[in-house]
Structures are given as C-alpha cells and as structure tokens.
C-alpha atoms as a PDB file:
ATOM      1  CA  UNK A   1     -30.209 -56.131 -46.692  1.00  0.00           C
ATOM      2  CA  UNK A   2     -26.832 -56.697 -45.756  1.00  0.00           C
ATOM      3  CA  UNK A   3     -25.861 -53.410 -47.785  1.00  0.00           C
ATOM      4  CA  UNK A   4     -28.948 -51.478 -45.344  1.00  0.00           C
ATOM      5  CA  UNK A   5     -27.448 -52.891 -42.270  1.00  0.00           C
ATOM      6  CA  UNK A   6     -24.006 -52.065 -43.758  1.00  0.00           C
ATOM      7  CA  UNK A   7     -25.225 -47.875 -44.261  1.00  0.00           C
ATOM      8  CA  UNK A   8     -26.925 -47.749 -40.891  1.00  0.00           C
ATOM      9  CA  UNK A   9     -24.118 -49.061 -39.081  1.00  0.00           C
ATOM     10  CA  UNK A  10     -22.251 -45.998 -40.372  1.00  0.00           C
ATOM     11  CA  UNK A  11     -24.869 -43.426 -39.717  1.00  0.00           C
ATOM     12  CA  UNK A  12     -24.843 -44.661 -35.993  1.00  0.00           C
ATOM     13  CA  UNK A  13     -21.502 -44.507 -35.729  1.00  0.00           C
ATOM     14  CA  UNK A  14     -21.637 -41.015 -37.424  1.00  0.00           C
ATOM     15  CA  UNK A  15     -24.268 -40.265 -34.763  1.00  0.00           C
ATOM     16  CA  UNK A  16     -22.290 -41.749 -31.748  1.00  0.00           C
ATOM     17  CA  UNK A  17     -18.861 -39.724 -33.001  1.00  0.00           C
ATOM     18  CA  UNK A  18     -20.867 -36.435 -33.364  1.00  0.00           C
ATOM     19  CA  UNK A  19     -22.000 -36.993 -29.758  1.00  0.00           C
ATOM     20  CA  UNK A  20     -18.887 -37.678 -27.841  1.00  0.00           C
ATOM     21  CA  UNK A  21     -17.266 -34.955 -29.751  1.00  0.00           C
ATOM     22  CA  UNK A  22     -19.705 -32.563 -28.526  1.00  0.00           C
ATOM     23  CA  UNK A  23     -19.406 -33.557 -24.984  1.00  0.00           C
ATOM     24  CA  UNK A  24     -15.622 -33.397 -25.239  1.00  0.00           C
ATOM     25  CA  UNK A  25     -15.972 -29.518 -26.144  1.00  0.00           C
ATOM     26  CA  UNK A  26     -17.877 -29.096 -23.692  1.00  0.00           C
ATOM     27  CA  UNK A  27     -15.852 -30.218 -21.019  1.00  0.00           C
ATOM     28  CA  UNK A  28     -12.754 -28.563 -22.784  1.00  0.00           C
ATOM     29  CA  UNK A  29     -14.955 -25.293 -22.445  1.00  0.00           C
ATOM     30  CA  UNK A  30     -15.572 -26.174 -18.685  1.00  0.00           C
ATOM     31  CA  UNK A  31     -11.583 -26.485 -17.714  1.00  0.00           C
ATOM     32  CA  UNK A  32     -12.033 -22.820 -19.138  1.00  0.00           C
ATOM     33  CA  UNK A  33     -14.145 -22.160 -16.168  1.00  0.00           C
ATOM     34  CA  UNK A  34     -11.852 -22.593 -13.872  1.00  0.00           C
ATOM     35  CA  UNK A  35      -9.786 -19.150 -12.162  1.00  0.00           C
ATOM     36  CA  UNK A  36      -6.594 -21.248 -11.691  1.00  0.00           C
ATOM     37  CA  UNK A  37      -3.156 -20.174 -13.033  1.00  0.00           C
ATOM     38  CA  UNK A  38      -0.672 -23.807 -12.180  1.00  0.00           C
ATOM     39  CA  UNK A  39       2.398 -22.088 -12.132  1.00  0.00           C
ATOM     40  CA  UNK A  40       1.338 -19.623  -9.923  1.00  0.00           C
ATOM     41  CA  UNK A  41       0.120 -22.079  -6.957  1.00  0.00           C
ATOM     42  CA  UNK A  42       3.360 -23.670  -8.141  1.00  0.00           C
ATOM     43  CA  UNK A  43       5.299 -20.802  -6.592  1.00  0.00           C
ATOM     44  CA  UNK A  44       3.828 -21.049  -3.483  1.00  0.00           C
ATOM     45  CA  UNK A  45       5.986 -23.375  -2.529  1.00  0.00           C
ATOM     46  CA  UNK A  46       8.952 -20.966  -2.551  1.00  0.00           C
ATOM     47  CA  UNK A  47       6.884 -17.895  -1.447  1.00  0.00           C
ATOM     48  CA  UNK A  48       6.131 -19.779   1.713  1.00  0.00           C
ATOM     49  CA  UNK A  49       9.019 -20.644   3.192  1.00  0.00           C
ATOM     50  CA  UNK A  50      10.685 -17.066   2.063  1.00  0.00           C
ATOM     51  CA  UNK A  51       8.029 -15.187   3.799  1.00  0.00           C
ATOM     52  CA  UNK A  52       7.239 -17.197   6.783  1.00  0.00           C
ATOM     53  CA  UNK A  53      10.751 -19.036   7.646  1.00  0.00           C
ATOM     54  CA  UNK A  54      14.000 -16.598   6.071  1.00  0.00           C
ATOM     55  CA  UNK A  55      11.940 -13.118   6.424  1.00  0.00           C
ATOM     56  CA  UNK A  56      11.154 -12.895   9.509  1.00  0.00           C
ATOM     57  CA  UNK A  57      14.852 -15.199  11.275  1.00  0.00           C
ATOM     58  CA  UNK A  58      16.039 -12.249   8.758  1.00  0.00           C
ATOM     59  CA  UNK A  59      18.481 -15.537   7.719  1.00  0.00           C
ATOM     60  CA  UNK A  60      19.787 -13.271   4.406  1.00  0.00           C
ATOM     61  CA  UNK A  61      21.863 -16.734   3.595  1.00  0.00           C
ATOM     62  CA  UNK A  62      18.382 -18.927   2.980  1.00  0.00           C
ATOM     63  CA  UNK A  63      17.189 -16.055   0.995  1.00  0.00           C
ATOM     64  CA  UNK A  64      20.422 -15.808  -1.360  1.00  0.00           C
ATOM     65  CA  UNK A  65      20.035 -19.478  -1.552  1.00  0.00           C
ATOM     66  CA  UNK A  66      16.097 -19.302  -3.062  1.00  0.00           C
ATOM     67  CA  UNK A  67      17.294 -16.782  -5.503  1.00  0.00           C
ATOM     68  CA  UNK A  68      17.494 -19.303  -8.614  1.00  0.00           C
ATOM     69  CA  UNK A  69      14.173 -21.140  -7.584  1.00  0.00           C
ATOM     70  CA  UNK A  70      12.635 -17.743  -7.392  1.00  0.00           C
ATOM     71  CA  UNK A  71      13.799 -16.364 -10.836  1.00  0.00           C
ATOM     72  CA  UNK A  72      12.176 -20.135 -12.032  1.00  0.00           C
ATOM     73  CA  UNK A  73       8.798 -19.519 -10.550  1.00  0.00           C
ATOM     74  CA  UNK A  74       8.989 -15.739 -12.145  1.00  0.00           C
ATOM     75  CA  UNK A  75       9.890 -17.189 -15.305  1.00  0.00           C
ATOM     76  CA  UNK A  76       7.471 -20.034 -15.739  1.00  0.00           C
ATOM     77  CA  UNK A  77       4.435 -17.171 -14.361  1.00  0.00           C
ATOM     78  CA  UNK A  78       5.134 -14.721 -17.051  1.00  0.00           C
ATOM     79  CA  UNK A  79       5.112 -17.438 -19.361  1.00  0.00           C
ATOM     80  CA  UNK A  80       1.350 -18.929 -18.432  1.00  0.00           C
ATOM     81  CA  UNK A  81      -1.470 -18.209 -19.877  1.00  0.00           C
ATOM     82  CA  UNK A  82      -4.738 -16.987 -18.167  1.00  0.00           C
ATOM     83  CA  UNK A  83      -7.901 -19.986 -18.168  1.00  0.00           C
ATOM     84  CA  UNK A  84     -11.034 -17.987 -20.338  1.00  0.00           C
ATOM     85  CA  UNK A  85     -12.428 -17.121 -17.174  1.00  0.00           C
ATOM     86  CA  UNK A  86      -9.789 -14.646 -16.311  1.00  0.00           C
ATOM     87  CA  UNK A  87      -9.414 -12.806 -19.800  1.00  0.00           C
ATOM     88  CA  UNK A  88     -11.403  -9.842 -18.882  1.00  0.00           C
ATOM     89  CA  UNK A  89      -8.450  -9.119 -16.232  1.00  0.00           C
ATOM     90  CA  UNK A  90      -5.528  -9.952 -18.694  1.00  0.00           C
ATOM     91  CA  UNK A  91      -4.314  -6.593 -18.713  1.00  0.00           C
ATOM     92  CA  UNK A  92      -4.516  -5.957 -14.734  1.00  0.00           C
ATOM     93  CA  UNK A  93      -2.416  -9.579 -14.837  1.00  0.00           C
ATOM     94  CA  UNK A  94       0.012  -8.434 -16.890  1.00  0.00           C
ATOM     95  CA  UNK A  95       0.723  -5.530 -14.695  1.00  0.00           C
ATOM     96  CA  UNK A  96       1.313  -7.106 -12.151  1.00  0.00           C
ATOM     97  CA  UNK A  97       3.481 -10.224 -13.582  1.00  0.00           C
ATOM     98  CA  UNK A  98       5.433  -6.971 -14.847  1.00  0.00           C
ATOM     99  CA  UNK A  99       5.937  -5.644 -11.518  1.00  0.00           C
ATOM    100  CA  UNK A 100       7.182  -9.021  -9.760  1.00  0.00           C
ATOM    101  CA  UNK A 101      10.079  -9.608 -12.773  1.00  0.00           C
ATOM    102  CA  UNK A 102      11.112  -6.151 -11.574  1.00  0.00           C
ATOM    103  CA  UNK A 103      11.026  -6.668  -8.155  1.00  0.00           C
ATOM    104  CA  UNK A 104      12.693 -10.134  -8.841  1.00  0.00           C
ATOM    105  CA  UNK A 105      15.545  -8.244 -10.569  1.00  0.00           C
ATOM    106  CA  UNK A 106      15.853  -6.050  -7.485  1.00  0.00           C
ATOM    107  CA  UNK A 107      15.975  -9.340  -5.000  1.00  0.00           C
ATOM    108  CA  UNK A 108      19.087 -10.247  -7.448  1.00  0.00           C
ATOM    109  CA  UNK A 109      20.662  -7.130  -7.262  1.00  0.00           C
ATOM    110  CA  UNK A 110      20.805  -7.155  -3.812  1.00  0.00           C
ATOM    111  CA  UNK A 111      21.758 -10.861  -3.769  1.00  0.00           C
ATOM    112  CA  UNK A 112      24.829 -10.012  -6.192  1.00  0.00           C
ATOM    113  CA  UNK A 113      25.400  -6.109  -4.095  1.00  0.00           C
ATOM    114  CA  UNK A 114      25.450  -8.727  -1.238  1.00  0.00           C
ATOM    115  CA  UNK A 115      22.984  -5.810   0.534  1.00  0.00           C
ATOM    116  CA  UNK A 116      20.956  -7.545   3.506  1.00  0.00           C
ATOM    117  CA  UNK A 117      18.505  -4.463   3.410  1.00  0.00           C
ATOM    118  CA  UNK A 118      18.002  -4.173   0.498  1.00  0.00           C
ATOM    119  CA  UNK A 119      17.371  -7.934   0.190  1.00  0.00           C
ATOM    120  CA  UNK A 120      15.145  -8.394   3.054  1.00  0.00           C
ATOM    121  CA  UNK A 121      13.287  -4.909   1.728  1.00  0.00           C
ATOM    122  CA  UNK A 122      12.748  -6.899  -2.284  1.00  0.00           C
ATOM    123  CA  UNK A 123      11.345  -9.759  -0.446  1.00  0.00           C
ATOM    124  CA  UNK A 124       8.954  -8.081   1.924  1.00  0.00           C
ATOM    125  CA  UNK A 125       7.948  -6.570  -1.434  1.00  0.00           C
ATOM    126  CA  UNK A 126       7.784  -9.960  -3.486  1.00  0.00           C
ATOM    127  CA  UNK A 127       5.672 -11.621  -0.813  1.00  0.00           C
ATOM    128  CA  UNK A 128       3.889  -8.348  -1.296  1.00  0.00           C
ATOM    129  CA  UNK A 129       3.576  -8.637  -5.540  1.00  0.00           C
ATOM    130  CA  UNK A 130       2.919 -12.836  -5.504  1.00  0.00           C
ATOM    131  CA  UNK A 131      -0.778 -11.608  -3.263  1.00  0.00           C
ATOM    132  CA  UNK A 132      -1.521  -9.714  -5.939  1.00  0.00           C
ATOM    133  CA  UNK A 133      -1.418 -11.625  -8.452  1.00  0.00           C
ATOM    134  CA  UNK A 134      -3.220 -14.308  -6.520  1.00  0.00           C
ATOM    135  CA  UNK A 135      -6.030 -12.206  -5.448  1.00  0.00           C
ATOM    136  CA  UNK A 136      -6.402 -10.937  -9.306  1.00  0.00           C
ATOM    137  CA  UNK A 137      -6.764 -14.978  -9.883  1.00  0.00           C
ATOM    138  CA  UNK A 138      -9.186 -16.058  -6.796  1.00  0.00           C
ATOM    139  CA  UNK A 139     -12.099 -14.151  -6.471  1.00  0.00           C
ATOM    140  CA  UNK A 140     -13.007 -12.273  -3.262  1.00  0.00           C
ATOM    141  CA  UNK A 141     -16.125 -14.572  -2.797  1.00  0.00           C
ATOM    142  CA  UNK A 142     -16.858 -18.394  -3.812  1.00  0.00           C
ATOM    143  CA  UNK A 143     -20.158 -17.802  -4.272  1.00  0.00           C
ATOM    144  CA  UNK A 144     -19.135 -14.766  -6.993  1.00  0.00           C
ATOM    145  CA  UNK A 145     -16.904 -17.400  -8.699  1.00  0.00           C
ATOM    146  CA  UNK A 146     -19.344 -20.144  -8.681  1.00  0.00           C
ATOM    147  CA  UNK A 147     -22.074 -17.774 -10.184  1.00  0.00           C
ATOM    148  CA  UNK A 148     -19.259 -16.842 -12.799  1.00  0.00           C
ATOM    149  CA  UNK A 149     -18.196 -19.862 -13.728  1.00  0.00           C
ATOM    150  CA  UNK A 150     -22.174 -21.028 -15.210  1.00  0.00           C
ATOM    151  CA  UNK A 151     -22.271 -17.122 -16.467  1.00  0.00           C
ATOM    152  CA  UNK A 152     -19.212 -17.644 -18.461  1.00  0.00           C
ATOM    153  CA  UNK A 153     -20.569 -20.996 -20.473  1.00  0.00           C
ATOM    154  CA  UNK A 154     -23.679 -19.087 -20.983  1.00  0.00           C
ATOM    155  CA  UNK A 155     -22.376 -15.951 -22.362  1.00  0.00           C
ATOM    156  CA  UNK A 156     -19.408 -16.946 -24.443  1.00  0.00           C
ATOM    157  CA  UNK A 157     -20.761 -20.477 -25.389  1.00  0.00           C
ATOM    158  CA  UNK A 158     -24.495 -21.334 -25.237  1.00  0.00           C
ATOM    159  CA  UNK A 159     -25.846 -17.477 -26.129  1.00  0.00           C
ATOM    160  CA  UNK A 160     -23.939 -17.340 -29.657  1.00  0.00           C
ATOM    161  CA  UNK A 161     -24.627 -20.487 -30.911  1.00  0.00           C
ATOM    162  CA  UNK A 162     -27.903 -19.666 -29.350  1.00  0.00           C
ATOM    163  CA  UNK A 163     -28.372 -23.592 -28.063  1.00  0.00           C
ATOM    164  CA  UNK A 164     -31.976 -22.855 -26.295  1.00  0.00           C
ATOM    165  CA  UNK A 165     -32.150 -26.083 -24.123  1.00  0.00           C
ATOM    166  CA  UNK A 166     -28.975 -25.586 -22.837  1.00  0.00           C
ATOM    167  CA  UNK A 167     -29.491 -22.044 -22.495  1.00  0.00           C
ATOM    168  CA  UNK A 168     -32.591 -22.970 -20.120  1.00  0.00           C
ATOM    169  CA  UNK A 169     -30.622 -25.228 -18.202  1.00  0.00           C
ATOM    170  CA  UNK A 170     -27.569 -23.099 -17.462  1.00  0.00           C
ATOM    171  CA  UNK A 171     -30.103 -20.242 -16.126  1.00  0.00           C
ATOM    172  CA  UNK A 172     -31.889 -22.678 -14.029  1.00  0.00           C
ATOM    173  CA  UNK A 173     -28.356 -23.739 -12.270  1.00  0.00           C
ATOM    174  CA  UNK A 174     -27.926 -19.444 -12.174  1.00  0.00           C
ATOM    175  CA  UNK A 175     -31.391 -18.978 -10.285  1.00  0.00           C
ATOM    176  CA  UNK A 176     -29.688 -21.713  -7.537  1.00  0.00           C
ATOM    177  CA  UNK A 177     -26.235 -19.979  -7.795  1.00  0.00           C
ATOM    178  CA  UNK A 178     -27.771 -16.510  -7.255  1.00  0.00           C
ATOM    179  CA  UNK A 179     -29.862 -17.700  -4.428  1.00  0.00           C
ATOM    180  CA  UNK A 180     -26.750 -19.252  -2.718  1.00  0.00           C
ATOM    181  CA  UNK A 181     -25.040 -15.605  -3.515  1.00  0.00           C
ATOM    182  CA  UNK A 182     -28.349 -13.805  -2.195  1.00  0.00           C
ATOM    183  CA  UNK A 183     -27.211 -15.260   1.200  1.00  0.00           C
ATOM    184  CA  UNK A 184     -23.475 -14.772   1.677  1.00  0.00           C
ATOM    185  CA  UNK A 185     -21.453 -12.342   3.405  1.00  0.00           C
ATOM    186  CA  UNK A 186     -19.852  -9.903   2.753  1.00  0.00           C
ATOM    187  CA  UNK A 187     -15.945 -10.235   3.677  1.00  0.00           C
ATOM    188  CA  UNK A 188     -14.760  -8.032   6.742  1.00  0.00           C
ATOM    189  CA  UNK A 189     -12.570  -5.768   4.631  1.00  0.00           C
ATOM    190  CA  UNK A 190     -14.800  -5.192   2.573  1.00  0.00           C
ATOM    191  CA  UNK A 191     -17.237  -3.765   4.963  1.00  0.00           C
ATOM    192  CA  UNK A 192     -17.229  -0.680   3.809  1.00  0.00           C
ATOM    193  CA  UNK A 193     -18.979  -1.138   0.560  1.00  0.00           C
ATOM    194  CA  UNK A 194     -21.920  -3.088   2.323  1.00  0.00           C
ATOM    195  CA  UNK A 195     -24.683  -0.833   0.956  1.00  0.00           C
ATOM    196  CA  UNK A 196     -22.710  -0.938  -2.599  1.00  0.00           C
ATOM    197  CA  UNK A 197     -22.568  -4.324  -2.567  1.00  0.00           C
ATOM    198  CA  UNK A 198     -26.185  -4.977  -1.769  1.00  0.00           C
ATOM    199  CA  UNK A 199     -28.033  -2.525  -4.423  1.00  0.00           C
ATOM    200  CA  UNK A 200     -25.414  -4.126  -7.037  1.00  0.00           C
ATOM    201  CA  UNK A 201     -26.224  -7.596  -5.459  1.00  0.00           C
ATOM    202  CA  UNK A 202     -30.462  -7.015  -5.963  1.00  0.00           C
ATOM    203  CA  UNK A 203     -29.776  -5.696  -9.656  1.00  0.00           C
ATOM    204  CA  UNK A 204     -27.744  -8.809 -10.632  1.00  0.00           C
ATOM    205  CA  UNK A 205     -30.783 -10.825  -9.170  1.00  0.00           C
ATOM    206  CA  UNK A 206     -33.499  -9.027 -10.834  1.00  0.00           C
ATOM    207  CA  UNK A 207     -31.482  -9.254 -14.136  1.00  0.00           C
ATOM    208  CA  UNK A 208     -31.407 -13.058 -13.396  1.00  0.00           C
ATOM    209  CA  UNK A 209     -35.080 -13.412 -12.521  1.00  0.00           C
ATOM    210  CA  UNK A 210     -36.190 -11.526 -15.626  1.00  0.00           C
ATOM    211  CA  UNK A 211     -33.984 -14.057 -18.120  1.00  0.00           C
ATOM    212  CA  UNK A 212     -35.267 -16.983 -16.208  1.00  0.00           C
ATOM    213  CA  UNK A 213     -39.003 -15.146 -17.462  1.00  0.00           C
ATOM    214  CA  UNK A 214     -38.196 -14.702 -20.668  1.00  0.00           C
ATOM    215  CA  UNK A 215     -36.795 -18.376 -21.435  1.00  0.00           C
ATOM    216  CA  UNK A 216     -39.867 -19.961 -19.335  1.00  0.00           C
ATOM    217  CA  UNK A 217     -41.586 -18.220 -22.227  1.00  0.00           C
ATOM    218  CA  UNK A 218     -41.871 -21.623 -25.145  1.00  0.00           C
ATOM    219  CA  UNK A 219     -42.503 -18.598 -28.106  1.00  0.00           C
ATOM    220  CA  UNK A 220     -38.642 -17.340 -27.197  1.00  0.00           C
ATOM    221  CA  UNK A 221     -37.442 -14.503 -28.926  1.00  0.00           C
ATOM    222  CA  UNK A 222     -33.891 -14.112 -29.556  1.00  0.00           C
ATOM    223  CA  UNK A 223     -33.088 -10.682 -29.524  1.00  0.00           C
ATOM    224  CA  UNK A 224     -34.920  -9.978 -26.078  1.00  0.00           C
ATOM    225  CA  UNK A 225     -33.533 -13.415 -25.158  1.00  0.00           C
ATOM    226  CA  UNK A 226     -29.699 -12.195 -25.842  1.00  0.00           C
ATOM    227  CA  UNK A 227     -30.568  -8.593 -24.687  1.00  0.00           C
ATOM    228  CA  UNK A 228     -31.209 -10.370 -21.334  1.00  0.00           C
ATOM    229  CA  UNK A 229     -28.422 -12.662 -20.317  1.00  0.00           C
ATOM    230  CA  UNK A 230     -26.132  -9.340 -21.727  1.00  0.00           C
ATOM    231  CA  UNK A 231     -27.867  -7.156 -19.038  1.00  0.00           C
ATOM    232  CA  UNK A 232     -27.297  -9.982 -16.467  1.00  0.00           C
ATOM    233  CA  UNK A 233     -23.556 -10.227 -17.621  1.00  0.00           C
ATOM    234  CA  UNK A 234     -23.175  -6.227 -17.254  1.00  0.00           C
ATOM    235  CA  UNK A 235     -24.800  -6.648 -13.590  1.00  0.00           C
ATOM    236  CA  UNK A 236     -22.329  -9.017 -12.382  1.00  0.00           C
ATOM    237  CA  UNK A 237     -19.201  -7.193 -13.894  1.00  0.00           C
ATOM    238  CA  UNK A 238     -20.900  -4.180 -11.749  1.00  0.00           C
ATOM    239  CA  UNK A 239     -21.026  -6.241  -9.009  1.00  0.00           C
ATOM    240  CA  UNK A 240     -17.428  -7.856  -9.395  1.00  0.00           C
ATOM    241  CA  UNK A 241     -15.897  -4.082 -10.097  1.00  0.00           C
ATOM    242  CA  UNK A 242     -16.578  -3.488  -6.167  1.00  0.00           C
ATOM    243  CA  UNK A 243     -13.420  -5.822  -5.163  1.00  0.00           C
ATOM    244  CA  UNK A 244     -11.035  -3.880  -7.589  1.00  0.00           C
END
C-alpha cells in the first residue's frame, strides 16, 4: 500500500511538473508577442531632449555634450535583438539600425570638425533615422497589432504542433480581434489607400470567418485546417504591406 501511495505520489508530481512547464512556454512564447525593442524606448530619453530642447535653441554646446550618451544608445540598439513578432521585418530593421550608426558617425564628425551645420544638419537627420526605426517596431494600428499578436501564437505555435483545442480557442479570440479591426479607422496619412485598405481588410475577414467554419467542424481535417489559418496569415501580411 504504502509502496502504491509511494508510485502515485510520483506520477502526480510528474503530472503537476509537466503542467506548469507547459504553461511556462507558453507565456515565454507570449513575451514573443510583444513588438517592443527595450533599448530602443531606452533612447528616447536622449532623442527627446536633442530634438525638442538643443535642435531647435540651435544650443550646438548641449548637443556636443549628448554625443557619448548618443553613441551608447546606438550601440546598445544594434546590439538588440528583435521579439518573434518582428522577425518578418529583420532585414528592413537592420537597414535602418545601419543607417543611424552612420548618421551617428556623421554627428561625431561634426562634433570633432567642431562644424555647427553640419551638427545641427546629423541631428535633424538622427531624430529623422530613430522614427524609423520606431515606426518599423509599432505598428500603424493597435487593432493590426492586437490581431497579430493571437495570429502569431497560432501560426508559429498552435498550427505545427497542431494542438486543436487551442487552435479553436485562439480563432475564437481572432473572430473578436477582427471584429474590433472591422471597425477602426483608418489613420489620416494614410488616407489615401482607403479603398486598398478596405478590400484587403474584407479578405482578411472572410479568410477568418472561413477557419472559424472549418474548426466548428468536430470531423477536422488537417490539411484544409492548416491550408486555412495559412490563407488567413497571407491576408493579413497583404493587409500589413499597405503601411510599408
């Protein structure tokens, strides 16, 4: 008895571990989800006071002073790595990290030519080069990057280990993200691609609707399962390719 007690204390345990180590993957997969790059909200706090205090006093002194800070903030950027959210725009990242180390080299050159013109022309140009970068990090749209961030545990997570329940789940929370998406506007600037934005908008629905079928569906077929969440994956990168 005490030797039964003894094993199924053990498998329980087993059970329990098995559990909480699945839940703690899951979460670690979550932080994935999230389009945030630390060291680049980090630099904020020197991009601020460059662009919106020494720029426009044109106080050349302040911005000789932020020089070392600056070439910090460059550093510890082109060091970080991108959340798995933000892979598919690794290379347009990289560009642009590229481009502010040069134009950080050109703010030092002008520091050390001791060339107020110049200087005040490299850090029109950095404020210029640190936008970038943040708009390739923060989605035009919260609702896009809400919808993405349930899309991306369903497609690189749920779909190849193909873990049905969850699967249902995560395209019930997509029917409610889509619907919240179905209503937003359009930013101003982006006015222009209203009627782009729209059709690619109702095909990204449909695509969602039509999964949401298929898994309602309790004799689920994988392959038309799959096919499915890869159409609705290939309607939202549509959809996201209008803000590039």
């Amino acid at each position: 008895m005490v030797r039964q007690r003894s094993i199924l204390l053990i498998l329980s345990t087993l059970v329990a571990f098995a559990s909480l180590s699945s839940l703690l993957a899951q979460e670690e997969h979550r932080s994935e989800t999230k389009a945030q790059v630390p060291s680049l909200d980090k630099f904020h706090t020197v991009i601020y006071p460059l662009w919106h205090d020494a720029w426009p006093k044109k106080d050349t002194e302040a911005l000789i002073a932020m020089l070392p800070e600056l070439e910090k903030g460059v550093a510890d950027i082109s060091k970080a790595s991108l959340p798995g959210i933000l892979q598919e725009k690794k290379i347009s990242w990289e560009t642009n990290v590229k481009k502010l180390q040069e134009i950080t080299g050109e703010y030092k050159a002008a520091v050390e030519a001791k060339d107020s013109m110049k200087l005040l022309g490299a850090a029109e140009k950095l404020h210029g080069q640190y936008e970038a970068l943040v708009r390739i990090v923060r989605p035009v749209m919260k609702e896009l990057m809400e919808f993405h961030a349930e899309l991306y545990m369903l497609y690189h997570y749920y779909m190849p280990e193909y873990r049905l329940e969850q699967m249902r789940t995560s395209v019930a929370v997509l029917k409610e993200k889509m619907s919240i998406l179905d209503k937003a506007t359009l930013p101003a600037r982006f006015k222009g691609k209203q009627d782009e934005f729209k059709a690619a908008r109702e095909k990204l629905s449909a695509a969602v609707d039509e999964l949401h079928e298929i898994l309602k569906n309790p004799a689920n077929d994988q392959g038309k399962t799959n096919a499915a969440i890869y159409t609705v994956h290939g309607e939202y990168q549509a959809l996201e390719r209008l803000f590039n």
